[in-house]
PDB file of N, CA and C in Angstrom:
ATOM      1  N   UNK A   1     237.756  34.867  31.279  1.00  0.00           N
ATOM      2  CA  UNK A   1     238.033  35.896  32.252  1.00  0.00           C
ATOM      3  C   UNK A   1     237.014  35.821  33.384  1.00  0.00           C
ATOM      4  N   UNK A   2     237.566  35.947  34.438  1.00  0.00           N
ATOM      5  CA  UNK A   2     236.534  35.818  35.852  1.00  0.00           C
ATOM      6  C   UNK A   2     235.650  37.014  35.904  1.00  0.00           C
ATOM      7  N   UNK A   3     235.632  37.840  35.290  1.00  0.00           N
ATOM      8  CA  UNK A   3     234.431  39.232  35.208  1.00  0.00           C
ATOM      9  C   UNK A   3     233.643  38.490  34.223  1.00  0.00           C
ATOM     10  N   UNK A   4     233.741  37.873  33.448  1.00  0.00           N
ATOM     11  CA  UNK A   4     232.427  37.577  32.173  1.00  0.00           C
ATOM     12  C   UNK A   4     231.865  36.194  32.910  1.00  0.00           C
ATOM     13  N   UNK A   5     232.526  34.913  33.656  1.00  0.00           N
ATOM     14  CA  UNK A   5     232.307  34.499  34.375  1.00  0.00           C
ATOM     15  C   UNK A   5     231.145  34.959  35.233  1.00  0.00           C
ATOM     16  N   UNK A   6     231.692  35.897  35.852  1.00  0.00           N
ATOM     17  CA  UNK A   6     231.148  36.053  37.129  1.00  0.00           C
ATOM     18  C   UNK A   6     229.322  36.881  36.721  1.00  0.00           C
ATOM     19  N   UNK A   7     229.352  37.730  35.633  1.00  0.00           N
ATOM     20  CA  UNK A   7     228.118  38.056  34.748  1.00  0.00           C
ATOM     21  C   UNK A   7     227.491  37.119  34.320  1.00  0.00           C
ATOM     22  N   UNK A   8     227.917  35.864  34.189  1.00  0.00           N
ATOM     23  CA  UNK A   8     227.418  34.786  33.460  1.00  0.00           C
ATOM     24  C   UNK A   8     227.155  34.107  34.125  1.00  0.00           C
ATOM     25  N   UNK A   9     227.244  34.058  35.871  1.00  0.00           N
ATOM     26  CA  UNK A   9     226.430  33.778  37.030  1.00  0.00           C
ATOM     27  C   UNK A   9     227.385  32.353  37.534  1.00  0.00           C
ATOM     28  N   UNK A  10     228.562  32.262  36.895  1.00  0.00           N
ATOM     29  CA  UNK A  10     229.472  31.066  37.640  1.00  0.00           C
ATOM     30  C   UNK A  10     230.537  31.233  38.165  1.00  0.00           C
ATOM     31  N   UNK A  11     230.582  32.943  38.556  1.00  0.00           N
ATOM     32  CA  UNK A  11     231.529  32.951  39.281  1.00  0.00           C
ATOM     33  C   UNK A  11     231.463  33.901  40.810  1.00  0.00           C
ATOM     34  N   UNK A  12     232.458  34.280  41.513  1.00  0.00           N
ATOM     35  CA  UNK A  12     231.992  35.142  42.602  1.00  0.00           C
ATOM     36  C   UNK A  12     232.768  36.433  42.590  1.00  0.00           C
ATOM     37  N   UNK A  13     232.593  37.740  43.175  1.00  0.00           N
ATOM     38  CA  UNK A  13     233.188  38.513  43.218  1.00  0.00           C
ATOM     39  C   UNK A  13     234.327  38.583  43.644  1.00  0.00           C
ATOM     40  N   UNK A  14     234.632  37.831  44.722  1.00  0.00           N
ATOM     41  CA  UNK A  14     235.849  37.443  45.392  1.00  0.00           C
ATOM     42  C   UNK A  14     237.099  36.939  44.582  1.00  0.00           C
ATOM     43  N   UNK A  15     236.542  35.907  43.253  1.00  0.00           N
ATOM     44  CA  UNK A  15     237.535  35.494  42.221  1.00  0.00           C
ATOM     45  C   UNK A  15     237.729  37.018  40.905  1.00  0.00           C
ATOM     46  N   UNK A  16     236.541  37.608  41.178  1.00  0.00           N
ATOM     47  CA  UNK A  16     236.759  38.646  39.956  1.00  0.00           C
ATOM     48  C   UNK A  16     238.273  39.537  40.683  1.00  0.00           C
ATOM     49  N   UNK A  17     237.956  39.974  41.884  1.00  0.00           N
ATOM     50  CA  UNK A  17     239.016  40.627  42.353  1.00  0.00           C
ATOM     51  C   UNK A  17     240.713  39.798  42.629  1.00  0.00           C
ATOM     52  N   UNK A  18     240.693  38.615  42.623  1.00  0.00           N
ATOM     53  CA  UNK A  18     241.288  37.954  42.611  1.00  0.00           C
ATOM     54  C   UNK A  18     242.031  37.570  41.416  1.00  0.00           C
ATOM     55  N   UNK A  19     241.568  37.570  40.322  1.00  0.00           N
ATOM     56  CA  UNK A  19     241.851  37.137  38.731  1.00  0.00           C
ATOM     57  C   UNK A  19     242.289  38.919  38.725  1.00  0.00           C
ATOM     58  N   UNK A  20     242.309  40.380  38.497  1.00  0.00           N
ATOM     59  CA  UNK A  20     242.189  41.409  38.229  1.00  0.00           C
ATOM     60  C   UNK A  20     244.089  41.091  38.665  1.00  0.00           C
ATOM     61  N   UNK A  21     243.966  41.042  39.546  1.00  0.00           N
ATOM     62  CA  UNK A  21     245.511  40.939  40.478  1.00  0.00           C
ATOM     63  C   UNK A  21     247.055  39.930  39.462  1.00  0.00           C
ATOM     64  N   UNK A  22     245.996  39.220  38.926  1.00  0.00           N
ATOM     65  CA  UNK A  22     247.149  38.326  37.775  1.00  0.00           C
ATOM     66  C   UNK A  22     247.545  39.110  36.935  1.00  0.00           C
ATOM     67  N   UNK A  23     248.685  38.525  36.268  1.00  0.00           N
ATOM     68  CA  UNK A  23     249.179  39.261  35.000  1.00  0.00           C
ATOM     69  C   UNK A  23     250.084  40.270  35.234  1.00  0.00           C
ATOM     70  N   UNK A  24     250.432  40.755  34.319  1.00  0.00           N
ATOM     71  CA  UNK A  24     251.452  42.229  33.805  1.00  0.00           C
ATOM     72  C   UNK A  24     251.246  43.237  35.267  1.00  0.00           C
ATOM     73  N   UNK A  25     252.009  43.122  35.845  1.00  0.00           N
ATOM     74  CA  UNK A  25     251.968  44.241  36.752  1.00  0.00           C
ATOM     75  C   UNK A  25     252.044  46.280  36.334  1.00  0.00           C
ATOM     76  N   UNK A  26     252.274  46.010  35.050  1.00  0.00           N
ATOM     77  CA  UNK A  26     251.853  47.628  34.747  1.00  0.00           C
ATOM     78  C   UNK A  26     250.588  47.750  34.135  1.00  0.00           C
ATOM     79  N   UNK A  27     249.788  46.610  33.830  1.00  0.00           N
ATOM     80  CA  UNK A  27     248.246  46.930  33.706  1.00  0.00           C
ATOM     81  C   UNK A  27     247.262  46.574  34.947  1.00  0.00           C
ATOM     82  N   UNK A  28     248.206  46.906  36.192  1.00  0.00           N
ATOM     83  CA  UNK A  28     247.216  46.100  37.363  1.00  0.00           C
ATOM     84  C   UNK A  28     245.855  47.196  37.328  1.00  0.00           C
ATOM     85  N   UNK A  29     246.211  48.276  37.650  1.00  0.00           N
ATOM     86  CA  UNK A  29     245.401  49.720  37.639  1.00  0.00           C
ATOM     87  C   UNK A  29     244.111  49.947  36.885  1.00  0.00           C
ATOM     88  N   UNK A  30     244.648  49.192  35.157  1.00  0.00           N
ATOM     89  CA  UNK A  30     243.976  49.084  34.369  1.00  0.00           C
ATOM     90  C   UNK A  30     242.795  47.768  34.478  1.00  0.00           C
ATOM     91  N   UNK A  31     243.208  46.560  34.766  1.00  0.00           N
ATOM     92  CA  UNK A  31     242.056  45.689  35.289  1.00  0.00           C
ATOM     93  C   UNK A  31     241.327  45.787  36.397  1.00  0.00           C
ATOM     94  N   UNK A  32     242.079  46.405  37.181  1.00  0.00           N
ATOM     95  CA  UNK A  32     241.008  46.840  38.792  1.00  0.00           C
ATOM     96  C   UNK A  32     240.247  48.060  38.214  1.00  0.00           C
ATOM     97  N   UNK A  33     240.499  48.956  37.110  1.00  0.00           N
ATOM     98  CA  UNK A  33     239.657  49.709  36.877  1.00  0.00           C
ATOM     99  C   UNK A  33     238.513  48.802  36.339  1.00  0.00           C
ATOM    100  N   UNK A  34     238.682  48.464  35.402  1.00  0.00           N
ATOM    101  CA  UNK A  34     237.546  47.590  34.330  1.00  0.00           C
ATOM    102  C   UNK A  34     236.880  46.508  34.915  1.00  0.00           C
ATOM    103  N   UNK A  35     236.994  46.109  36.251  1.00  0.00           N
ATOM    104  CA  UNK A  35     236.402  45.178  37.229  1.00  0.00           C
ATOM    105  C   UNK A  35     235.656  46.165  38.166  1.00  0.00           C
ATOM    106  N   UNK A  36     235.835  47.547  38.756  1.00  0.00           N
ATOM    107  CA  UNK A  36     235.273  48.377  39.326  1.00  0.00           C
ATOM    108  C   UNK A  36     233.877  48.284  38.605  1.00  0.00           C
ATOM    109  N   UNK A  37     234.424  49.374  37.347  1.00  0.00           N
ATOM    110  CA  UNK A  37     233.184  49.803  36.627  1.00  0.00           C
ATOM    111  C   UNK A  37     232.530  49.092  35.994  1.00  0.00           C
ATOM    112  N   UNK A  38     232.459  47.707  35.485  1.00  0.00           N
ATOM    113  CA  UNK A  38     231.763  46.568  35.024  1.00  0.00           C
ATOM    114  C   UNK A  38     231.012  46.030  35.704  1.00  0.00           C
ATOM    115  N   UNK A  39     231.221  45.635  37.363  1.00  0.00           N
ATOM    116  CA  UNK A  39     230.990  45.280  38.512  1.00  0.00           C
ATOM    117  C   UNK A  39     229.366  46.617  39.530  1.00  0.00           C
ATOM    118  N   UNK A  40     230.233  47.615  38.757  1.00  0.00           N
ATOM    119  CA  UNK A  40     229.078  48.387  39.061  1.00  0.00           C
ATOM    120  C   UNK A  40     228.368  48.860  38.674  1.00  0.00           C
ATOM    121  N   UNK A  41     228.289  48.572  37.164  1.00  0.00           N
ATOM    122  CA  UNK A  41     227.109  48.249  35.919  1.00  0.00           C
ATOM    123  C   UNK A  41     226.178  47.606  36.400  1.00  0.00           C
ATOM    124  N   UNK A  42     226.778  46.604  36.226  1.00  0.00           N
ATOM    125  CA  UNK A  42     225.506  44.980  36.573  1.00  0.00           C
ATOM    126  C   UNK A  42     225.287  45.664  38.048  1.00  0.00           C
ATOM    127  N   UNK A  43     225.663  46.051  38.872  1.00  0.00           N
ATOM    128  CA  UNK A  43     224.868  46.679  39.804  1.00  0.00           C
ATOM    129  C   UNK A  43     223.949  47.613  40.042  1.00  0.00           C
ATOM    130  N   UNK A  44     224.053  48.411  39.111  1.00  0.00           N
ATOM    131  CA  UNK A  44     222.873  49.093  38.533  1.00  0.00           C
ATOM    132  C   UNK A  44     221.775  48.999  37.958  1.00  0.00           C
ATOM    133  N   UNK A  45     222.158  47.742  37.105  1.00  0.00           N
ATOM    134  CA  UNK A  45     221.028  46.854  36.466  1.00  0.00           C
ATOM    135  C   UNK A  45     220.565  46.234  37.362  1.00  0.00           C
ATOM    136  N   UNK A  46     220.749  46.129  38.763  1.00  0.00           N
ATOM    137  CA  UNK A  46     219.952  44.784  39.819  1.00  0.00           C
ATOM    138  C   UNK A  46     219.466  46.125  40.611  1.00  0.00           C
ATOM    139  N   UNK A  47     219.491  47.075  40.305  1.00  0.00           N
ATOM    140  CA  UNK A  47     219.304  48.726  41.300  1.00  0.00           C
ATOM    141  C   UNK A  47     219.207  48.618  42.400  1.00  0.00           C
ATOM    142  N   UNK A  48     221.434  48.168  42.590  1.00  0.00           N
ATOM    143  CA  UNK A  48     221.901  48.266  43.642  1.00  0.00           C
ATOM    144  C   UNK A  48     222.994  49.181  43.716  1.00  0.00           C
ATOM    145  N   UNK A  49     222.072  50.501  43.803  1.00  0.00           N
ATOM    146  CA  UNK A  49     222.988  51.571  44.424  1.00  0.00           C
ATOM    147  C   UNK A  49     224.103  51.868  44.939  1.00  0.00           C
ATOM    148  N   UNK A  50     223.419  51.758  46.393  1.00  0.00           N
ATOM    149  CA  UNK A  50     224.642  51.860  47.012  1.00  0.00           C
ATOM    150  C   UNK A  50     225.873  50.943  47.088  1.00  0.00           C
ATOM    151  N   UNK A  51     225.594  49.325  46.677  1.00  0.00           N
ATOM    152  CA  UNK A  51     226.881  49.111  46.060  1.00  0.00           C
ATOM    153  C   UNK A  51     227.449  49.301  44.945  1.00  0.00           C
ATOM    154  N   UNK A  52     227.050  49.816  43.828  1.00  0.00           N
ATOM    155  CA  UNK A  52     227.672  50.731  42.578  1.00  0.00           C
ATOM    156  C   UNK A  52     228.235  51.808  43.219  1.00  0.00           C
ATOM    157  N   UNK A  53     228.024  52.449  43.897  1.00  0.00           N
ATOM    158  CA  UNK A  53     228.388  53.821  44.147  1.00  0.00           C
ATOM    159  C   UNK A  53     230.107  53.738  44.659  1.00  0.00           C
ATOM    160  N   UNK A  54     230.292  53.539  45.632  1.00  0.00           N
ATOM    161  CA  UNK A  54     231.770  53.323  46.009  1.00  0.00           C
ATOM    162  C   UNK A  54     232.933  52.787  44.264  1.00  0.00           C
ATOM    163  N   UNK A  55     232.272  51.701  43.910  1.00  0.00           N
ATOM    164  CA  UNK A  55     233.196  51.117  42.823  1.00  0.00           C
ATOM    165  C   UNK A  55     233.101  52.453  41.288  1.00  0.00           C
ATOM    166  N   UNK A  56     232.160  52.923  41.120  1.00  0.00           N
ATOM    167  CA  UNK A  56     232.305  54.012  40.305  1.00  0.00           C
ATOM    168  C   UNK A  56     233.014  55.308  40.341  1.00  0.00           C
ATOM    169  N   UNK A  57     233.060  55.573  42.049  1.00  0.00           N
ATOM    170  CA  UNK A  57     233.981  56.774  42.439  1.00  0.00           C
ATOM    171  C   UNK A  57     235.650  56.101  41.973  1.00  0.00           C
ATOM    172  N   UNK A  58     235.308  54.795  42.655  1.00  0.00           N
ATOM    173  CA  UNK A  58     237.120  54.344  42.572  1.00  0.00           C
ATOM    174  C   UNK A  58     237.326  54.468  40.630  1.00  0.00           C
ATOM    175  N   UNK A  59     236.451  54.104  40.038  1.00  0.00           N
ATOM    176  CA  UNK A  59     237.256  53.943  38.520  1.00  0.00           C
ATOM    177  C   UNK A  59     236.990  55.550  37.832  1.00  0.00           C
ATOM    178  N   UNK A  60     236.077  56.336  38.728  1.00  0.00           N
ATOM    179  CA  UNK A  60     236.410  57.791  38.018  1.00  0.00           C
ATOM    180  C   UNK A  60     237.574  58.449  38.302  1.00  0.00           C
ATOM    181  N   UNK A  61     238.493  58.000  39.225  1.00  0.00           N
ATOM    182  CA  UNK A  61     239.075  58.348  39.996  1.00  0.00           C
ATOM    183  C   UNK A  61     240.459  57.726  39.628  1.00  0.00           C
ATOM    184  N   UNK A  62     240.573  56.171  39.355  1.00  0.00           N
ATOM    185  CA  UNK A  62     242.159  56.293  38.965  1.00  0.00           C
ATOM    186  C   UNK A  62     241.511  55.187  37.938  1.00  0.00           C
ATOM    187  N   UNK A  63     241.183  54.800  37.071  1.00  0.00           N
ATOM    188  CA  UNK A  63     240.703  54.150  35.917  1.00  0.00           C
ATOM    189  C   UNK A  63     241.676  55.625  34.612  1.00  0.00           C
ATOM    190  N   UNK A  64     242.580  54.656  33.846  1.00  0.00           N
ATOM    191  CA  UNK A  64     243.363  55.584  33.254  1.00  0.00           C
ATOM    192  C   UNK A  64     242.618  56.575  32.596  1.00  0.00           C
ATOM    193  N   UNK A  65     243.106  58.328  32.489  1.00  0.00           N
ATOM    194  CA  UNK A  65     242.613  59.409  31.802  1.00  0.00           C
ATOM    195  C   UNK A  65     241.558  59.633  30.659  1.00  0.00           C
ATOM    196  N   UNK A  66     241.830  59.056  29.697  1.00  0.00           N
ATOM    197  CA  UNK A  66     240.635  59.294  28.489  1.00  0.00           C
ATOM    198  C   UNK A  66     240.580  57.490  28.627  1.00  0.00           C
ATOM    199  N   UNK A  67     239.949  56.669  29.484  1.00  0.00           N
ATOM    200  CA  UNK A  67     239.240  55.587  29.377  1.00  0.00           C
ATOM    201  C   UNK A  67     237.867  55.492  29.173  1.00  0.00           C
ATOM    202  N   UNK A  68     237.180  54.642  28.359  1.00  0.00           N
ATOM    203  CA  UNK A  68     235.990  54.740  28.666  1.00  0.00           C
ATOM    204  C   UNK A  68     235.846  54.290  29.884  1.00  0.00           C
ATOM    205  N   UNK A  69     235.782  53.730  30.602  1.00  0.00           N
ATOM    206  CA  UNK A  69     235.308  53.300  31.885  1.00  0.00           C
ATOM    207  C   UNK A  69     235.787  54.453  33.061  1.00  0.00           C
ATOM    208  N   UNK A  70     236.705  55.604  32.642  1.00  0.00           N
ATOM    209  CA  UNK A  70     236.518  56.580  33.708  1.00  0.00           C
ATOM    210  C   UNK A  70     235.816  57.590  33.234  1.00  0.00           C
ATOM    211  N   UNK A  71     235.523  57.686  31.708  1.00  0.00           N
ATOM    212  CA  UNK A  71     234.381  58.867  31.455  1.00  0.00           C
ATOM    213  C   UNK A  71     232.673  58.038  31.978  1.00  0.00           C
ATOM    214  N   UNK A  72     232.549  56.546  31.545  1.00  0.00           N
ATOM    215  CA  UNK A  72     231.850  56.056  32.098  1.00  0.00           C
ATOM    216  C   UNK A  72     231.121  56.648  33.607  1.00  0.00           C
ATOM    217  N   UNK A  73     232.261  55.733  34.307  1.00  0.00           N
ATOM    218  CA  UNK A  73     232.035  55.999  36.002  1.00  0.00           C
ATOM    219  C   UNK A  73     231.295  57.627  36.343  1.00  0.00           C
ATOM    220  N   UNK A  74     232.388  58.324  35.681  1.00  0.00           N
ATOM    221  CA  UNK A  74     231.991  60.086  35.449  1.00  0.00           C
ATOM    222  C   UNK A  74     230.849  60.370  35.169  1.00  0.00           C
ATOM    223  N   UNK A  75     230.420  59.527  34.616  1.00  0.00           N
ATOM    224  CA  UNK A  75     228.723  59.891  33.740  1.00  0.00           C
ATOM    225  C   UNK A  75     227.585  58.713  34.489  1.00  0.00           C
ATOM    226  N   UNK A  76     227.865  58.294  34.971  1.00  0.00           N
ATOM    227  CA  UNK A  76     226.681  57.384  35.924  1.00  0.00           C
ATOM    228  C   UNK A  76     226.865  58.049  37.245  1.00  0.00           C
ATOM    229  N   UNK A  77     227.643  58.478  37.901  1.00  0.00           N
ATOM    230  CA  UNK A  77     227.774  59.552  39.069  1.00  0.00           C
ATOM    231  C   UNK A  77     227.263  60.911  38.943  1.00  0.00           C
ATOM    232  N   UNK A  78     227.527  61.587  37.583  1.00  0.00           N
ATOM    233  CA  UNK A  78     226.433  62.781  37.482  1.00  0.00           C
ATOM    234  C   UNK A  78     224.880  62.405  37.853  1.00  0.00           C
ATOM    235  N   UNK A  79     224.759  61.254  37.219  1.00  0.00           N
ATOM    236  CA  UNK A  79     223.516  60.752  36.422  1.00  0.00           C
ATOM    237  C   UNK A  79     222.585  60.441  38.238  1.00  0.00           C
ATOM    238  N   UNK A  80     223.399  59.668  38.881  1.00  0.00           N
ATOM    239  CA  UNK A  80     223.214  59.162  40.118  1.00  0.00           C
ATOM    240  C   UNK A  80     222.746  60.401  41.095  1.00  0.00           C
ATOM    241  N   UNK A  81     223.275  61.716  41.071  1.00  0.00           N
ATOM    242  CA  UNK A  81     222.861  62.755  41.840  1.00  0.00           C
ATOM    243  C   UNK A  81     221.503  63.051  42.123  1.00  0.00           C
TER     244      UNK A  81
END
């Protein structure tokens, strides 16, 4: 997968968003969520803010209902205040 790739330092963001877009068109929502909030993990870990910040609003925001990655997002945005 181009997100573990791309953590694993051989790939680029450009293919993570790119690979998210393949596949089953009724889980598109669901991989652009889990590329948001993964994406803005490891951005947190390099304590880069302000680019975490935008990608965590987007997966608190439509990352499906009881997901971890939208209670996630939810809880690094409190945390972020």
């Amino acid at each position: 997968r181009a997100l573990v790739k791309f953590i694993q330092g051989a790939g680029t963001r450009e293919a993570v968003a790119a690979a998210a877009q393949e596949g089953d068109p009724a889980r598109l929502a669901e991989r652009v969520c889990d590329d948001d909030f993964y994406l803005a993990e490891l951005d947190l870990a390099r304590n880069e803010i302000a680019a975490a910040k935008p990608q965590l609003e987007r997966a608190a925001e439509k990352c499906p209902f009881a997901s971890f990655e939208r209670m996630g997002a939810a809880a690094e945005l409190m945390r972020l205040k």
